[in-house]
C-alpha atoms as a PDB file:
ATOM      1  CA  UNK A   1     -58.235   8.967  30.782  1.00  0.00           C
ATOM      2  CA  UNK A   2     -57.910  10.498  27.403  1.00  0.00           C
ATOM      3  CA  UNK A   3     -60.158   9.951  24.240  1.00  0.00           C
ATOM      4  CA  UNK A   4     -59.447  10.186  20.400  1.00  0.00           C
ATOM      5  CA  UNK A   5     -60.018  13.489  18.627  1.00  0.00           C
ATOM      6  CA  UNK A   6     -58.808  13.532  15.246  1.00  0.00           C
ATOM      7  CA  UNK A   7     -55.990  12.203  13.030  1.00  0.00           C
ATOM      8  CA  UNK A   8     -53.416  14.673  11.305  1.00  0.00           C
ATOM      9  CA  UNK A   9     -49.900  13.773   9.583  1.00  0.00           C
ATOM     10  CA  UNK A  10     -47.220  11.785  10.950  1.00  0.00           C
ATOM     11  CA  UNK A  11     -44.195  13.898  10.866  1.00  0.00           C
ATOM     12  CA  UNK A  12     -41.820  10.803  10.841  1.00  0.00           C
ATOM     13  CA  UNK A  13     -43.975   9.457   8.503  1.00  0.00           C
ATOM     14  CA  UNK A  14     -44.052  12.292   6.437  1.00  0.00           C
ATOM     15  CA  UNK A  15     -40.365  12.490   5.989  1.00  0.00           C
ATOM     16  CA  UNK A  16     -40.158   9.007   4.914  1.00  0.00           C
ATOM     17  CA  UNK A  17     -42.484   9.375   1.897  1.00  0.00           C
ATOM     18  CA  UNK A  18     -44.905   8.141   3.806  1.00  0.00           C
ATOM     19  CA  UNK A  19     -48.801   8.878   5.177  1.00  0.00           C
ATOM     20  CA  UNK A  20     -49.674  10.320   1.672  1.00  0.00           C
ATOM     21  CA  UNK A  21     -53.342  10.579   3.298  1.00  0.00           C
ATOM     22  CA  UNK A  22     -52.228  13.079   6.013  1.00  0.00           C
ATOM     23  CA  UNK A  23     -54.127  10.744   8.854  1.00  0.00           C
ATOM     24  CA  UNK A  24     -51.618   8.524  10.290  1.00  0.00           C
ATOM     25  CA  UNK A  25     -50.920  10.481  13.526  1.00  0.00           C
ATOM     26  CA  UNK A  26     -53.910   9.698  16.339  1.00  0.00           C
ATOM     27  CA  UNK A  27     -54.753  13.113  18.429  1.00  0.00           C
ATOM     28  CA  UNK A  28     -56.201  12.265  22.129  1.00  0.00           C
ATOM     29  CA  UNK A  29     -57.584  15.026  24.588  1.00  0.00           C
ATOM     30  CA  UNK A  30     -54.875  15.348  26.965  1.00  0.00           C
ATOM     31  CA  UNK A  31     -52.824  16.535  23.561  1.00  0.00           C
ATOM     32  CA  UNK A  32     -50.758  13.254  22.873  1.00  0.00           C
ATOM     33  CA  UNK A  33     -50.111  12.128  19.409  1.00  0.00           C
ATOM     34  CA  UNK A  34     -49.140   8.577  18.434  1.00  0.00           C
ATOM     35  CA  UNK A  35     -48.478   7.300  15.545  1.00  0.00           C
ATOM     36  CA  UNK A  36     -50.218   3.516  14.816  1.00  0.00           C
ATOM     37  CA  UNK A  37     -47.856   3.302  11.670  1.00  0.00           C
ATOM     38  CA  UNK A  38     -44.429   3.792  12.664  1.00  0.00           C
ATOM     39  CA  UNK A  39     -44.676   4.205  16.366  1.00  0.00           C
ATOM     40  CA  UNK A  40     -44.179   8.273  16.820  1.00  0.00           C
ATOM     41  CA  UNK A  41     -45.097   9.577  20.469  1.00  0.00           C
ATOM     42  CA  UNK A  42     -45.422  13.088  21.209  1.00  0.00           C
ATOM     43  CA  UNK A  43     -46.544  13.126  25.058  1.00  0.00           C
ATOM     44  CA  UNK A  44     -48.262  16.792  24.261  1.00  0.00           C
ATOM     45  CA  UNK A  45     -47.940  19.864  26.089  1.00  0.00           C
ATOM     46  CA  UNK A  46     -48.406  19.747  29.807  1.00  0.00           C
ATOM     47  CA  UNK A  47     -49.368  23.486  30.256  1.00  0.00           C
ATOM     48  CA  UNK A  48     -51.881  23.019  27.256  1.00  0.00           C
ATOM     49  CA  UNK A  49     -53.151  19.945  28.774  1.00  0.00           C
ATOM     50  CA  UNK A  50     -53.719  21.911  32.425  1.00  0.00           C
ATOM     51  CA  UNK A  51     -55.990  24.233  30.169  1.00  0.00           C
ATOM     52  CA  UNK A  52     -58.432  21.458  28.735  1.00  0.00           C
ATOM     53  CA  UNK A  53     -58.885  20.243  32.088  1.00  0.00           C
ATOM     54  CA  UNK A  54     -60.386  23.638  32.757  1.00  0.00           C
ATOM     55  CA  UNK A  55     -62.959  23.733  29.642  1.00  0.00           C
ATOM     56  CA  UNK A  56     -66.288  22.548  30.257  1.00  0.00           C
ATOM     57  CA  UNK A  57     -66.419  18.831  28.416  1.00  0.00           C
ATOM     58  CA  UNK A  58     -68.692  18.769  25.650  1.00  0.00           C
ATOM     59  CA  UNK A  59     -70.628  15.592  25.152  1.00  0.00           C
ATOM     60  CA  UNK A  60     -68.967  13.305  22.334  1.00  0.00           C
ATOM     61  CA  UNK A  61     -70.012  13.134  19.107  1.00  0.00           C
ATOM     62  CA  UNK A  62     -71.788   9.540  18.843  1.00  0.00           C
ATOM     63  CA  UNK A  63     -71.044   6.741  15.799  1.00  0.00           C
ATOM     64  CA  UNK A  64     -74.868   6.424  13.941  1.00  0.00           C
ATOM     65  CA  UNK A  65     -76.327   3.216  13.054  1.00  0.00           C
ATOM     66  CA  UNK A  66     -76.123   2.413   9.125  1.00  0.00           C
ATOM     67  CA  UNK A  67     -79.282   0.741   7.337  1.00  0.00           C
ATOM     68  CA  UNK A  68     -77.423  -2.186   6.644  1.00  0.00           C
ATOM     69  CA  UNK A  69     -74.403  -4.270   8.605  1.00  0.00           C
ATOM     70  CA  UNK A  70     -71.221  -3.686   6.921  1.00  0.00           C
ATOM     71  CA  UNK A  71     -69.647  -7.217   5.473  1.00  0.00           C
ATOM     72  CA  UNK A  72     -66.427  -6.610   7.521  1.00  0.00           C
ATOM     73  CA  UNK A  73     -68.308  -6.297  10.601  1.00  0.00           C
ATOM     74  CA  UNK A  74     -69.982  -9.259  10.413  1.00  0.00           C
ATOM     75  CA  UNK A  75     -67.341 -11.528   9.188  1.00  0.00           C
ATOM     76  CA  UNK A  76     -64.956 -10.084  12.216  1.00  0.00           C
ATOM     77  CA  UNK A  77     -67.774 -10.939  14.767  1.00  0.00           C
ATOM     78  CA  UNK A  78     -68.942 -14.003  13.327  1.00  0.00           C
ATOM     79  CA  UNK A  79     -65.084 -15.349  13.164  1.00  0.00           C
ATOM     80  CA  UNK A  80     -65.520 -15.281  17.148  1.00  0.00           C
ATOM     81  CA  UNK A  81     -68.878 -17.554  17.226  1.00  0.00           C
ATOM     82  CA  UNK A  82     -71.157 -15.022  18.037  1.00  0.00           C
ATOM     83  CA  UNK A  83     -74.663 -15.575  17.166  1.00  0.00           C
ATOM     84  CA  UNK A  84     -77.122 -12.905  15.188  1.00  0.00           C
ATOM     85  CA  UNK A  85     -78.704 -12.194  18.223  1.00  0.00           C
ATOM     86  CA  UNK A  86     -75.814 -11.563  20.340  1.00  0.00           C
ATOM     87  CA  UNK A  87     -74.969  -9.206  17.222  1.00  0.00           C
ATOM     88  CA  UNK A  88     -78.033  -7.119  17.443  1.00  0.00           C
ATOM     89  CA  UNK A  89     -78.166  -6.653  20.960  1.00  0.00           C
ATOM     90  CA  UNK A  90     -74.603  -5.867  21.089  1.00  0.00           C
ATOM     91  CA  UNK A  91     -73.213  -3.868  17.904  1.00  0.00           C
ATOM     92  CA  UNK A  92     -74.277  -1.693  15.062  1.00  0.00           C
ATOM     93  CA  UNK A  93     -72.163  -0.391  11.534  1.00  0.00           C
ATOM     94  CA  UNK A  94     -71.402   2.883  11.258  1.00  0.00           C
ATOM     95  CA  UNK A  95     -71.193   3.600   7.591  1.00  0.00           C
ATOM     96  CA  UNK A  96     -67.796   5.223   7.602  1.00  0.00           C
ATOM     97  CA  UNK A  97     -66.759   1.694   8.354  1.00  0.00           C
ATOM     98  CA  UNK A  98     -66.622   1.209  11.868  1.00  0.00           C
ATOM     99  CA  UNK A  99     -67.709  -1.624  14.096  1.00  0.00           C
ATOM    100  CA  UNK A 100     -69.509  -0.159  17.066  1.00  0.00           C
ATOM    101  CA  UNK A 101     -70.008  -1.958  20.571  1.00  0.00           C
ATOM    102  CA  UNK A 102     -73.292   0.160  21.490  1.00  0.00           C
ATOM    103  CA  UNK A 103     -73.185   0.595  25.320  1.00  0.00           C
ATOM    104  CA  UNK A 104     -75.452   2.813  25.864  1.00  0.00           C
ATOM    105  CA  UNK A 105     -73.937   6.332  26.779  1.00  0.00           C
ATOM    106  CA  UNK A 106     -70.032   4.495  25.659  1.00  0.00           C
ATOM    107  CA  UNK A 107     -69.123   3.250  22.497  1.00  0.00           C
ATOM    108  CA  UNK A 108     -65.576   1.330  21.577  1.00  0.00           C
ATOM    109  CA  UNK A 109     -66.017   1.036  17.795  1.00  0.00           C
ATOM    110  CA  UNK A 110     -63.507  -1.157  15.767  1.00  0.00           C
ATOM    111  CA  UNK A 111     -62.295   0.669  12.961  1.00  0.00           C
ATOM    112  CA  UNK A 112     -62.174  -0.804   9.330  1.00  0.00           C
ATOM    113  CA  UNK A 113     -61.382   2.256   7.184  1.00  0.00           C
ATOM    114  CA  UNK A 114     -57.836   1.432   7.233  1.00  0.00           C
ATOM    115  CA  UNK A 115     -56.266   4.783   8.332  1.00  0.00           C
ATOM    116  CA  UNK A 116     -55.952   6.398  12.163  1.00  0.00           C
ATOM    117  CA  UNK A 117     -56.419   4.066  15.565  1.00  0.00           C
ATOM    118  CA  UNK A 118     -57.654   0.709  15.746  1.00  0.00           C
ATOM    119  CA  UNK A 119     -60.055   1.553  18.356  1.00  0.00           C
ATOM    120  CA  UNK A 120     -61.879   4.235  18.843  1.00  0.00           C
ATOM    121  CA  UNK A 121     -64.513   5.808  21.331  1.00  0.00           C
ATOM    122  CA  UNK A 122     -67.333   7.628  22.305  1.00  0.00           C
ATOM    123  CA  UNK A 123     -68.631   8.581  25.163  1.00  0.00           C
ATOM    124  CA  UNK A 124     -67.389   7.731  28.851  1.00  0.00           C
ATOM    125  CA  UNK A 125     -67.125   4.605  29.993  1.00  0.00           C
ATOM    126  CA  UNK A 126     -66.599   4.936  33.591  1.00  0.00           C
ATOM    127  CA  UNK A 127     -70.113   4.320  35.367  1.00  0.00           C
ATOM    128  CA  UNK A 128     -71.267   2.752  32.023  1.00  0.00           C
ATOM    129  CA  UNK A 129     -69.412  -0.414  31.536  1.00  0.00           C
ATOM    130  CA  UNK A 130     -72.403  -2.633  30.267  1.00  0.00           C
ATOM    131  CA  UNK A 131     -73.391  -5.815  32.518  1.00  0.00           C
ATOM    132  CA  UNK A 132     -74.084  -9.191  31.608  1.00  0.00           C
ATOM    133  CA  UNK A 133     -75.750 -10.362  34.224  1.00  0.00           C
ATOM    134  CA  UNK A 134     -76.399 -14.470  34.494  1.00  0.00           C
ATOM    135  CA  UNK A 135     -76.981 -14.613  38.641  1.00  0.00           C
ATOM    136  CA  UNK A 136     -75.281 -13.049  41.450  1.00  0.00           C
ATOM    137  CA  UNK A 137     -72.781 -15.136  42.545  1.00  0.00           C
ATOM    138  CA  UNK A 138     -70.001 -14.969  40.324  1.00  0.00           C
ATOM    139  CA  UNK A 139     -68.908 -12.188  38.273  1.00  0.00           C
ATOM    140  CA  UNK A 140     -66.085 -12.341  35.473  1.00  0.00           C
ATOM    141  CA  UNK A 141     -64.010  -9.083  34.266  1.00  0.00           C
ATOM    142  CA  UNK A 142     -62.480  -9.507  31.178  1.00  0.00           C
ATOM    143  CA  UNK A 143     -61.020  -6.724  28.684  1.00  0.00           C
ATOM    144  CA  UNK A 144     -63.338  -6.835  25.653  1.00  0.00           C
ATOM    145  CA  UNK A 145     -66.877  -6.924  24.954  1.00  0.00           C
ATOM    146  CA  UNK A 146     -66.787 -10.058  22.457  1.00  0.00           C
ATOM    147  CA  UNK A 147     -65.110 -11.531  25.776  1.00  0.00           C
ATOM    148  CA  UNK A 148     -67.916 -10.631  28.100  1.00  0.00           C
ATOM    149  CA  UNK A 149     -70.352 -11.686  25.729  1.00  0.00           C
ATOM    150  CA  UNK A 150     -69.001 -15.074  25.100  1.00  0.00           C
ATOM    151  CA  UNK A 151     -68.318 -15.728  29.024  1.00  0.00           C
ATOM    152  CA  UNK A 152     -72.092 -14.205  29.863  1.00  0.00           C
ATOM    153  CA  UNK A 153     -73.538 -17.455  28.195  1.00  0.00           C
ATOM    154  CA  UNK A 154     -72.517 -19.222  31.141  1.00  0.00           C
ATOM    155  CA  UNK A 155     -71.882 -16.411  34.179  1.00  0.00           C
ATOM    156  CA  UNK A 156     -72.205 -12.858  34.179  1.00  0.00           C
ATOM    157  CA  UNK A 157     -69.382 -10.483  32.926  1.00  0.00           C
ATOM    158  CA  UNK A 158     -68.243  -7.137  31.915  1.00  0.00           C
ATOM    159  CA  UNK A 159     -65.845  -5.841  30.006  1.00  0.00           C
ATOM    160  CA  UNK A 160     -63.759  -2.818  30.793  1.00  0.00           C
ATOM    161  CA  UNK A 161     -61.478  -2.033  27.831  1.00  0.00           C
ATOM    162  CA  UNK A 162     -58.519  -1.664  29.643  1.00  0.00           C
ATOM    163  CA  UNK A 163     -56.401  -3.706  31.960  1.00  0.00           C
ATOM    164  CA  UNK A 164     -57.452  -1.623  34.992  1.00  0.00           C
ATOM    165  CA  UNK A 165     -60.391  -1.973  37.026  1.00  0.00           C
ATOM    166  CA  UNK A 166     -61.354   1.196  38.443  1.00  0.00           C
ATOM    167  CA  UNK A 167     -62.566   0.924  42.084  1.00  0.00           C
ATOM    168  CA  UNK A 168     -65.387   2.835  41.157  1.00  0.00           C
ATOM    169  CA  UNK A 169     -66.511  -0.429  39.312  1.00  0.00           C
ATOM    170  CA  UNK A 170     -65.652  -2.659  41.815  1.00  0.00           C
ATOM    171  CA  UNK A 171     -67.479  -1.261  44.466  1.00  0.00           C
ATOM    172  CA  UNK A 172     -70.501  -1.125  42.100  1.00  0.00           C
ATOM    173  CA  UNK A 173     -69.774  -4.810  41.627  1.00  0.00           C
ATOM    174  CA  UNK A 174     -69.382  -5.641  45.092  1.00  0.00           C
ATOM    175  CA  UNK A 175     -72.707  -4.406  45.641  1.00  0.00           C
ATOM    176  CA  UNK A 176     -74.776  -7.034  43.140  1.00  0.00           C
ATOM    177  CA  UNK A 177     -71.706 -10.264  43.731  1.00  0.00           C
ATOM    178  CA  UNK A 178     -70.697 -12.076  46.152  1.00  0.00           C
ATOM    179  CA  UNK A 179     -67.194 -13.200  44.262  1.00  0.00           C
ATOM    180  CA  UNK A 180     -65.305 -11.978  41.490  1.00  0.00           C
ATOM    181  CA  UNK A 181     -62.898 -13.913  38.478  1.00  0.00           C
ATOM    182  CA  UNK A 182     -60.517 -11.356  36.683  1.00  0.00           C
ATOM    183  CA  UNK A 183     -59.707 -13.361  33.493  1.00  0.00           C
ATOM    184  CA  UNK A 184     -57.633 -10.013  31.328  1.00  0.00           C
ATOM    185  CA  UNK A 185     -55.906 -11.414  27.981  1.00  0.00           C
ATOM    186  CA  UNK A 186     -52.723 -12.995  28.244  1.00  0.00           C
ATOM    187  CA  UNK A 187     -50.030 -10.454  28.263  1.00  0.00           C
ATOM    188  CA  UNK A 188     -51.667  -8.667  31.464  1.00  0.00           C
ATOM    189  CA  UNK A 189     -49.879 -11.112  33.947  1.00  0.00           C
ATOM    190  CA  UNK A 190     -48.514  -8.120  35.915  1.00  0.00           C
ATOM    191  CA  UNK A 191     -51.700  -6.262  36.141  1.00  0.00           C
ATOM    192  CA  UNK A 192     -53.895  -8.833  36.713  1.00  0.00           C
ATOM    193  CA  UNK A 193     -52.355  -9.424  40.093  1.00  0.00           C
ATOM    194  CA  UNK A 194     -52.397  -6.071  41.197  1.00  0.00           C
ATOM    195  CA  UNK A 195     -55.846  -5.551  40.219  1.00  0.00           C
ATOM    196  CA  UNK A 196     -56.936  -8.491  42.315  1.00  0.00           C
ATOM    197  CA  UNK A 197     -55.256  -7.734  44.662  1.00  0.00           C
ATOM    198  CA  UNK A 198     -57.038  -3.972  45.104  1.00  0.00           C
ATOM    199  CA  UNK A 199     -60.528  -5.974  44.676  1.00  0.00           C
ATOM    200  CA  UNK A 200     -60.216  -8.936  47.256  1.00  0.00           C
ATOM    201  CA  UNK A 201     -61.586  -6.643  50.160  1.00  0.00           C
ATOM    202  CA  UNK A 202     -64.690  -6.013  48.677  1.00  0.00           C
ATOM    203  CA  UNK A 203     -65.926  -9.929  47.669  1.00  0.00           C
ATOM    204  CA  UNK A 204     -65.967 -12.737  49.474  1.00  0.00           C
ATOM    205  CA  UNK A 205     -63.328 -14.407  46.919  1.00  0.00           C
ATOM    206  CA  UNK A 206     -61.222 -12.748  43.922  1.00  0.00           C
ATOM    207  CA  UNK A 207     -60.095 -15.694  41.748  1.00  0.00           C
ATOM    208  CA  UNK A 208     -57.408 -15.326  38.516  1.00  0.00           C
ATOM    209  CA  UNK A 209     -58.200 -17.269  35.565  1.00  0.00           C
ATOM    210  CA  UNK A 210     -55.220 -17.883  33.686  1.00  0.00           C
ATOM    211  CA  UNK A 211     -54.718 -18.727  29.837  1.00  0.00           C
ATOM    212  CA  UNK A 212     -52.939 -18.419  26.789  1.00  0.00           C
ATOM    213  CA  UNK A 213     -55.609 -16.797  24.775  1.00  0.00           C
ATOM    214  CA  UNK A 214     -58.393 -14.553  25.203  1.00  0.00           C
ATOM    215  CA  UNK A 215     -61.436 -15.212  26.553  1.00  0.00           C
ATOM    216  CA  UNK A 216     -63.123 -14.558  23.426  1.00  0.00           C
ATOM    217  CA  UNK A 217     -60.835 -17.210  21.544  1.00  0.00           C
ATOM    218  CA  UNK A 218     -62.545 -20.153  23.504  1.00  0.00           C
ATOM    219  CA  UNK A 219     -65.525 -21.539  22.852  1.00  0.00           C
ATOM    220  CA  UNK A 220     -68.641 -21.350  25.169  1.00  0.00           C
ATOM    221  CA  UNK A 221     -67.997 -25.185  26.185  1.00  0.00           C
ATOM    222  CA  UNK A 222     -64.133 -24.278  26.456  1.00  0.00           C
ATOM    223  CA  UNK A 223     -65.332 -20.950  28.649  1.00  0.00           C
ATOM    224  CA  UNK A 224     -67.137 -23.058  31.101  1.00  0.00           C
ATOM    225  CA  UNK A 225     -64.912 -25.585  31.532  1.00  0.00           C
ATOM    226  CA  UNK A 226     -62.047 -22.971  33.173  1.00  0.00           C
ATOM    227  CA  UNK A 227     -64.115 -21.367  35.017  1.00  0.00           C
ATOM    228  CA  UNK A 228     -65.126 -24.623  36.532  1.00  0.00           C
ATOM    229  CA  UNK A 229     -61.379 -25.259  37.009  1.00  0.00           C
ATOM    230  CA  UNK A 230     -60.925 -22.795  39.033  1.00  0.00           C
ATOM    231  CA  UNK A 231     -64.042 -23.023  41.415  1.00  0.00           C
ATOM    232  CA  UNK A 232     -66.833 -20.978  39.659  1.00  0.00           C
ATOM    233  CA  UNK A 233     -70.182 -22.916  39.492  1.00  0.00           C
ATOM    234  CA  UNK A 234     -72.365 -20.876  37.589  1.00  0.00           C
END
């Protein structure tokens, strides 16, 4: 999976009077550009791309914690109910003005400067996705850490910032649950079935919570209530 590098121009952009700031354009590792602002894909050069793969990776450079928790931060995380604990357990500000979800050795930080990618990362998150661990019975995937911190008050979850569960995950899960509730944000219909599907070998049941928002939209009482729906007694 590739990670963001850098931002540069947006051609397209450019040649509509456009990206005055020069950082509209997103640069990932395996050398694809896209373009947040107007939609421009360049899918990179595969012969270039064959030649990264061959370079030693060098660890990522890290988001650092600021003195003082940006405004924006605060008022994004606190619009989803979570508490100041949850906060400082979970996140950090970055002073260039990013949001960071601190897992350890990954980091998915929101950005609020305006410019380049919504989301950004550090790190690797395969083998680090961060565990919130409320018994062993039941575990809940979900996409987003606001998600798995809001469905953790009531049964252990983890998020995985994607829409695909990598097996190496779910046989690390296996190992510590019994059963396992993929509940991925609404537009992940298609995915969500094939992803249980892959897992229901290695738990004793795989159940699909379905709903129109994401997890992290309900509250903890909402939460609770569809997971009891659909069998999980936590």
């Amino acid at each position: 999976m590739s990670h963001f590098l850098s931002n540069e121009r947006c051609p397209r952009c450019a040649n509509m009077g456009n990206d005055r700031s020069g950082n509209n354009l997103a640069i990932y590792s395996d050398t694809h550009k896209y373009c947040f602002a107007c939609g421009y894909y360049d899918r990179g050069d595969i012969v270039e791309k064959h030649k990264q793969s061959l370079i030693p990776k060098k660890p990522s450079k890290f988001f650092n914690r600021a003195l003082s928790f940006g405004d924006k931060g605060m008022i994004y995380l606190k619009k989803y109910g979570l508490t100041n604990n949850e906060i400082d357990d979970n996140y950090f500000w970055d002073d260039s003005n990013f949001l960071v979800f601190d897992g350890g050795e990954f980091q998915n930080a929101r950005n609020f400067t305006g410019m380049g990618a919504k989301y950004i990362t550090r790190g690797v998150i395969k083998g680090n996705e961060k565990i919130f661990s409320k018994g062993k019975d039941w575990i809940v995937i979900v996409e987003d850490a606001i998600s798995a911190i809001k469905v953790s008050r009531v049964c252990s979850a983890v998020a995985i910032h994607n829409s695909i569960i990598p097996l190496e995950l779910i046989l690390r899960l296996s190992k510590q649950f019994s059963n396992l509730a993929i509940w991925l944000d609404p537009d992940k219909q298609k995915e969500v079935l094939k992803e249980a599907n892959k897992a229901s070998i290695y738990f004793d049941k795989v159940n699909i919570i379905w709903a129109s928002k994401d997890p992290k939209d309900f509250t903890t009482e909402e939460i609770n209530k569809k997971l009891l729906d659909k069998g999980i007694k936590v």
